[in-house]
C-alpha atoms as a PDB file:
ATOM      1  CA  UNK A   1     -19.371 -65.157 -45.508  1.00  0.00           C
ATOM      2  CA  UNK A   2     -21.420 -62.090 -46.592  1.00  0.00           C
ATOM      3  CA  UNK A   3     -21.184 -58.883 -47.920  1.00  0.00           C
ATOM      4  CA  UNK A   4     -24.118 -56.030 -47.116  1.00  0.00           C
ATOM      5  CA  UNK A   5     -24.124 -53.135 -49.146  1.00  0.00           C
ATOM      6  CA  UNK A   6     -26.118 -49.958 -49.074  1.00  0.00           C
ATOM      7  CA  UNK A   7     -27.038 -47.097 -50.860  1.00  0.00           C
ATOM      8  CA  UNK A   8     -27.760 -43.745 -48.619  1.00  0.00           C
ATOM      9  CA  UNK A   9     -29.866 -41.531 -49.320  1.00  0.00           C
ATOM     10  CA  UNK A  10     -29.814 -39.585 -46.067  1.00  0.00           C
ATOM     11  CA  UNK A  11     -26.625 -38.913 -43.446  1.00  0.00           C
ATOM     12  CA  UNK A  12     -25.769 -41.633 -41.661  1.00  0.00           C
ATOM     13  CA  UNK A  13     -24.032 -42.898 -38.141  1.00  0.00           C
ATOM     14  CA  UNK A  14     -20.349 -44.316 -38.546  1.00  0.00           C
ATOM     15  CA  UNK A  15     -19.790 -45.558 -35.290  1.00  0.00           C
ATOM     16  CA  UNK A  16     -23.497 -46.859 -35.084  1.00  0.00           C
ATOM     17  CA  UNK A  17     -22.580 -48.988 -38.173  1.00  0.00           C
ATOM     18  CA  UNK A  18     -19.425 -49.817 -37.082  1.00  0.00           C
ATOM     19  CA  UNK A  19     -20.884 -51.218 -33.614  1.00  0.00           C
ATOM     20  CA  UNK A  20     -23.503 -53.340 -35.826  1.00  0.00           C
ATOM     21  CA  UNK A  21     -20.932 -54.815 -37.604  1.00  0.00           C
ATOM     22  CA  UNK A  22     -19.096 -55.962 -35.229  1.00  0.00           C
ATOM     23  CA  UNK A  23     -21.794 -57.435 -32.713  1.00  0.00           C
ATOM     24  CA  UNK A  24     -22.682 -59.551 -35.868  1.00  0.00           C
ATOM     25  CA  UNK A  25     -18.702 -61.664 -35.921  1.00  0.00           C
ATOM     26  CA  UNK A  26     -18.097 -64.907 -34.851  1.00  0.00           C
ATOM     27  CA  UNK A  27     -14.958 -64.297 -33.314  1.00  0.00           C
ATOM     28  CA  UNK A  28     -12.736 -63.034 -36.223  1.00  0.00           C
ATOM     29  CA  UNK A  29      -9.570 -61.304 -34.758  1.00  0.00           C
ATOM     30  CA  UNK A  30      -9.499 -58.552 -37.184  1.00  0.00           C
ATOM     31  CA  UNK A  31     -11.526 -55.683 -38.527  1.00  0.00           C
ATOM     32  CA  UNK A  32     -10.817 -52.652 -40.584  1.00  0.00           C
ATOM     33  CA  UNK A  33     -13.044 -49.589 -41.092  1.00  0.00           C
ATOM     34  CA  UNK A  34     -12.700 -46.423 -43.264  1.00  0.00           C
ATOM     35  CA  UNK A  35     -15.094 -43.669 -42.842  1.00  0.00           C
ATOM     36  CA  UNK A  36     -14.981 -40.466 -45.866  1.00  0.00           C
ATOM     37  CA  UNK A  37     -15.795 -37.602 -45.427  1.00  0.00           C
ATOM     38  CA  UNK A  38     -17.099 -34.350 -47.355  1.00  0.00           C
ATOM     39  CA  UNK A  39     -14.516 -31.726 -47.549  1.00  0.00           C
ATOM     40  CA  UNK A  40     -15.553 -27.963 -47.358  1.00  0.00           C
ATOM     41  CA  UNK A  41     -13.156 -27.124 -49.766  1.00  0.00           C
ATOM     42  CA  UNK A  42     -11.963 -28.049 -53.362  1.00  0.00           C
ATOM     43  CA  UNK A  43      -8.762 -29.189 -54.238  1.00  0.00           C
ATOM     44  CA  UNK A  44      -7.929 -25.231 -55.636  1.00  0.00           C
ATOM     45  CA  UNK A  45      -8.816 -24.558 -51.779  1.00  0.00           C
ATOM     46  CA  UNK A  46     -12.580 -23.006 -52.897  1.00  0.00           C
ATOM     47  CA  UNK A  47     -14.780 -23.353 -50.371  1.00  0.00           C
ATOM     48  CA  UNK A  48     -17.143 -25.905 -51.135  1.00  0.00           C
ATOM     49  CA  UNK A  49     -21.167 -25.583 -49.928  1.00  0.00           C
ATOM     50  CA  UNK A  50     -22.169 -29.033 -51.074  1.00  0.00           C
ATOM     51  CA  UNK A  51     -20.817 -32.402 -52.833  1.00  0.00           C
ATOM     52  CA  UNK A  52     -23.677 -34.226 -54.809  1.00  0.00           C
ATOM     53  CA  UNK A  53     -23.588 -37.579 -55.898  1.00  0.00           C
ATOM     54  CA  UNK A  54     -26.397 -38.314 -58.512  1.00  0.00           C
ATOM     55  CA  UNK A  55     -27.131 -42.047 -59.082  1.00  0.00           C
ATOM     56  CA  UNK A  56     -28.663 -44.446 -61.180  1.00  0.00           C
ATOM     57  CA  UNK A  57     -29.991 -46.583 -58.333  1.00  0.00           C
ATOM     58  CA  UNK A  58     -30.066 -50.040 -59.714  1.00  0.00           C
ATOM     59  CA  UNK A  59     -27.163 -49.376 -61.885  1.00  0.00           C
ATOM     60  CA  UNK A  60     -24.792 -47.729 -58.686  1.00  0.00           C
ATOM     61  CA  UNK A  61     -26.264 -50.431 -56.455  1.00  0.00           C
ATOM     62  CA  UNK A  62     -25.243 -53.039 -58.719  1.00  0.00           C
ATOM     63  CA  UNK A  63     -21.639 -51.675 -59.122  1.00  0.00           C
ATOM     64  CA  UNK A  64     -20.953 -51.551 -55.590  1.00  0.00           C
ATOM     65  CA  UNK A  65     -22.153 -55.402 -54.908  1.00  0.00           C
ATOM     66  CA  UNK A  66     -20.214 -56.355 -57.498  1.00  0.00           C
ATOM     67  CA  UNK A  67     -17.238 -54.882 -55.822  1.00  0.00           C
ATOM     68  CA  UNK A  68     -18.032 -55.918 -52.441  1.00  0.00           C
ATOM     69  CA  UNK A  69     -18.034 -59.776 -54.256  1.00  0.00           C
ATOM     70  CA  UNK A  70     -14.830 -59.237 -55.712  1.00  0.00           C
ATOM     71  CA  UNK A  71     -13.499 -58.636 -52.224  1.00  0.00           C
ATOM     72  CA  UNK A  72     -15.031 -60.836 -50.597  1.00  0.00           C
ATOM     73  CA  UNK A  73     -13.974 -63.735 -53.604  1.00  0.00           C
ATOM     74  CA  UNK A  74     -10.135 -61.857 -53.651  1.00  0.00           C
ATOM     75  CA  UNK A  75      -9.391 -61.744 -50.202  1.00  0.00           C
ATOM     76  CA  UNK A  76      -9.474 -64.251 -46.995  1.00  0.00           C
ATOM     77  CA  UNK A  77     -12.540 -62.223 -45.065  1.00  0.00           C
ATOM     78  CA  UNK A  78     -15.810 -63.193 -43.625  1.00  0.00           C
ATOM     79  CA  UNK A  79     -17.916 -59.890 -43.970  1.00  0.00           C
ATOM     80  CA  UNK A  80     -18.017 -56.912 -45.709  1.00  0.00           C
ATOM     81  CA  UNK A  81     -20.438 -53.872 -45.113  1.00  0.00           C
ATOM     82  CA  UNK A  82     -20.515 -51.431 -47.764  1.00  0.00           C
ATOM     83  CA  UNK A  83     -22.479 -48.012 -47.286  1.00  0.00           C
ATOM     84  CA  UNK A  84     -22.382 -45.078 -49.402  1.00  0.00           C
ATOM     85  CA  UNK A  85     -24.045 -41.795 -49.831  1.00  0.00           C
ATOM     86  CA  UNK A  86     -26.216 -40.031 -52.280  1.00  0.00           C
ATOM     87  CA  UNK A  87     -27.900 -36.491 -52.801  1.00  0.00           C
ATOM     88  CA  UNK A  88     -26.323 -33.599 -51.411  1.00  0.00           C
ATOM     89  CA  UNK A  89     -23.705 -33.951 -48.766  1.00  0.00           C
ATOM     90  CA  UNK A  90     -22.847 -30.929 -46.961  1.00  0.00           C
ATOM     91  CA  UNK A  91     -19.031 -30.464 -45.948  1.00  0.00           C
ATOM     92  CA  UNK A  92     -18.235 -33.276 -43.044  1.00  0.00           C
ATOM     93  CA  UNK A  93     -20.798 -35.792 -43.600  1.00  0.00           C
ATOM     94  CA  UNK A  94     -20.203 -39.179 -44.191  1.00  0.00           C
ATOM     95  CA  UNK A  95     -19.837 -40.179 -47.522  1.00  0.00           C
ATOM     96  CA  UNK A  96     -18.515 -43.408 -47.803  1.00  0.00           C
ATOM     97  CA  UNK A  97     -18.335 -46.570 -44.922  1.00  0.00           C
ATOM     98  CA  UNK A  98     -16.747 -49.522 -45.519  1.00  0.00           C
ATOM     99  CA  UNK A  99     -15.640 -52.340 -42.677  1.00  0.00           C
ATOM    100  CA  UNK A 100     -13.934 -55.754 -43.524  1.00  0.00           C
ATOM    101  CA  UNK A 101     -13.398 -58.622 -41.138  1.00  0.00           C
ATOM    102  CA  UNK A 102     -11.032 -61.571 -41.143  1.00  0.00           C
ATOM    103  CA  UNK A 103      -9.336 -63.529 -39.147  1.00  0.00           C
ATOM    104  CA  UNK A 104      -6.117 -62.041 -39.335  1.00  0.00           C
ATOM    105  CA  UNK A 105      -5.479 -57.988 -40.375  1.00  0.00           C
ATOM    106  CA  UNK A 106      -3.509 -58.614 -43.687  1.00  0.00           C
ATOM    107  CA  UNK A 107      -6.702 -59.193 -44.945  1.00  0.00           C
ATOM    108  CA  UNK A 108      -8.803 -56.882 -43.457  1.00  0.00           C
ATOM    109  CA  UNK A 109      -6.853 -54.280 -44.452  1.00  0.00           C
ATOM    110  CA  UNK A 110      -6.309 -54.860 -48.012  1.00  0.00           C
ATOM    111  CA  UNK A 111      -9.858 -55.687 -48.785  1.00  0.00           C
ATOM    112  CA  UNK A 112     -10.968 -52.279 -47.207  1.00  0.00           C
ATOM    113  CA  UNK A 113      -8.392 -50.276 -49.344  1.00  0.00           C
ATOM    114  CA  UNK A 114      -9.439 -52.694 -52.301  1.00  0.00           C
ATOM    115  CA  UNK A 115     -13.307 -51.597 -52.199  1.00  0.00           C
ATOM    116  CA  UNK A 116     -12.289 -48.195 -51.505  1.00  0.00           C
ATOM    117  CA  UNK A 117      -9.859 -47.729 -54.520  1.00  0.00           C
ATOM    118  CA  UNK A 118     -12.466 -49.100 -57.005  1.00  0.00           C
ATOM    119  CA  UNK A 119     -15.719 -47.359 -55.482  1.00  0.00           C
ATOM    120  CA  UNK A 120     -13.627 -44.392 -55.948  1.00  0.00           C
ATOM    121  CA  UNK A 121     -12.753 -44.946 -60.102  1.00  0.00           C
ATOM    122  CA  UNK A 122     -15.742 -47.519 -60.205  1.00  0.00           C
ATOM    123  CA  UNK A 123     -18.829 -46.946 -58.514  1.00  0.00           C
ATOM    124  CA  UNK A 124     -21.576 -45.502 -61.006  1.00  0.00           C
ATOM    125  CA  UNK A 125     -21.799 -42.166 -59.484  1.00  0.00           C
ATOM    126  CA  UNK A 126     -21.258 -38.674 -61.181  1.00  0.00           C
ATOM    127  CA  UNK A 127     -19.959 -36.067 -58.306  1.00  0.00           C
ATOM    128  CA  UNK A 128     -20.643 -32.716 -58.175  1.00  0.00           C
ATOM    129  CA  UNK A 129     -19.213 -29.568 -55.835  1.00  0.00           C
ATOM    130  CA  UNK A 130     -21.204 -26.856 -55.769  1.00  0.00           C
ATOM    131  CA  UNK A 131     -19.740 -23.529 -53.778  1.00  0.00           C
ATOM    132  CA  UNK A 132     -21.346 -20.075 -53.818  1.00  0.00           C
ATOM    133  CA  UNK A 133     -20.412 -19.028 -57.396  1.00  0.00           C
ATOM    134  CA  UNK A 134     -19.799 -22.491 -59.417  1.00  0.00           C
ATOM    135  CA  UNK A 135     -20.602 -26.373 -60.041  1.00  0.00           C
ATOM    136  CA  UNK A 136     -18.245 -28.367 -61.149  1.00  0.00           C
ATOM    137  CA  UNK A 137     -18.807 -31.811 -61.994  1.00  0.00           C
ATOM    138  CA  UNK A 138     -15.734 -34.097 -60.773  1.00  0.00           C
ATOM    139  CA  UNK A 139     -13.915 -37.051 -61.752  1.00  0.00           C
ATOM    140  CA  UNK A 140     -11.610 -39.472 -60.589  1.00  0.00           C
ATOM    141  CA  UNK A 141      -8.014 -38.205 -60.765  1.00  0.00           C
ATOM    142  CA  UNK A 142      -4.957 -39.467 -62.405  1.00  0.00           C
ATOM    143  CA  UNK A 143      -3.723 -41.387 -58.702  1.00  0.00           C
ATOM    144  CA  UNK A 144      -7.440 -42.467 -58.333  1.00  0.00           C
ATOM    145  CA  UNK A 145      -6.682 -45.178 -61.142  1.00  0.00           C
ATOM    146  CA  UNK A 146      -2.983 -45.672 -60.541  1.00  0.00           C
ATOM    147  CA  UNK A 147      -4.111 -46.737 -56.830  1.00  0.00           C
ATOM    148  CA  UNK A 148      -6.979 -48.841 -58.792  1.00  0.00           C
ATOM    149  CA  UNK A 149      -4.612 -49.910 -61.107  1.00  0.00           C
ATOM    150  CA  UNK A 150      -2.619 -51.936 -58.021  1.00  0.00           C
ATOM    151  CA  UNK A 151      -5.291 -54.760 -57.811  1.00  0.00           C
ATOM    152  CA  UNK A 152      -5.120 -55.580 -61.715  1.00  0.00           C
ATOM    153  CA  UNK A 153      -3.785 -58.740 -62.021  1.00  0.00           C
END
């Protein structure tokens, strides 16, 4: 059982990641990727130039392994790999990877959306869009949590 996680600082390869994950199984039957993306616009349908994601690197770092363990401790899966961006992203980059394997998809599945709902509320990250006339810092919204909220127990 592992978990790999990663903190970008420069674009990165989805499908390359997702083939290295995937040579690397011992014959699970199941795995589950998610890829995010930057959008070119905000949610007011501005056009968007740039998302930045400033980080504390030891801090973010440490907040993402510690979800990654909490998957991998929560759910029935062998590996996780955990990659996400920061700096400036420019609209349709990757920002986030995450793949999950297990021997059966129930579990794939639901550890994926687990990491993915608490990077998003989580992760120690402070976003940013920037478009031709503003910045606006961003946080997570009021379904960000609620979806968090789902793996309380």
């Amino acid at each position: 059982m592992s978990a790999e996680v990663t903190l970008a600082t420069k674009e990165f390869d989805p499908a390359e990641l997702l083939g290295a994950f995937t040579h690397g199984l011992g014959g699970e039957g199941a795995v589950v990727s998610f890829t995010g993306h930057a959008r070119g616009a905000a949610k007011d349908g501005a056009a968007i130039e740039a998302l930045v994601l400033e980080s504390y690197r030891g801090v973010t770092l440490a907040s993402m392994k510690a979800i990654a363990a909490d998957a991998m401790a929560r759910f029935d899966i062998s590996r996780c790999r955990v990659v996400h961006r920061t700096g400036r992203i420019a609209p349709g980059e990757a920002i986030v990877f995450v793949a999950t394997a297990s021997a059966h998809r129930r579990a794939a599945f639901e550890a994926a959306d687990f990491i993915m709902d608490r990077l998003k509320t989580e992760a120690v990250f402070w976003k940013r869009e920037e478009s031709p006339d503003r910045k606006r810092w961003i946080e997570p919204t009021s379904g960000d949590h609620a979806d968090a909220q789902r793996w309380q127990e």
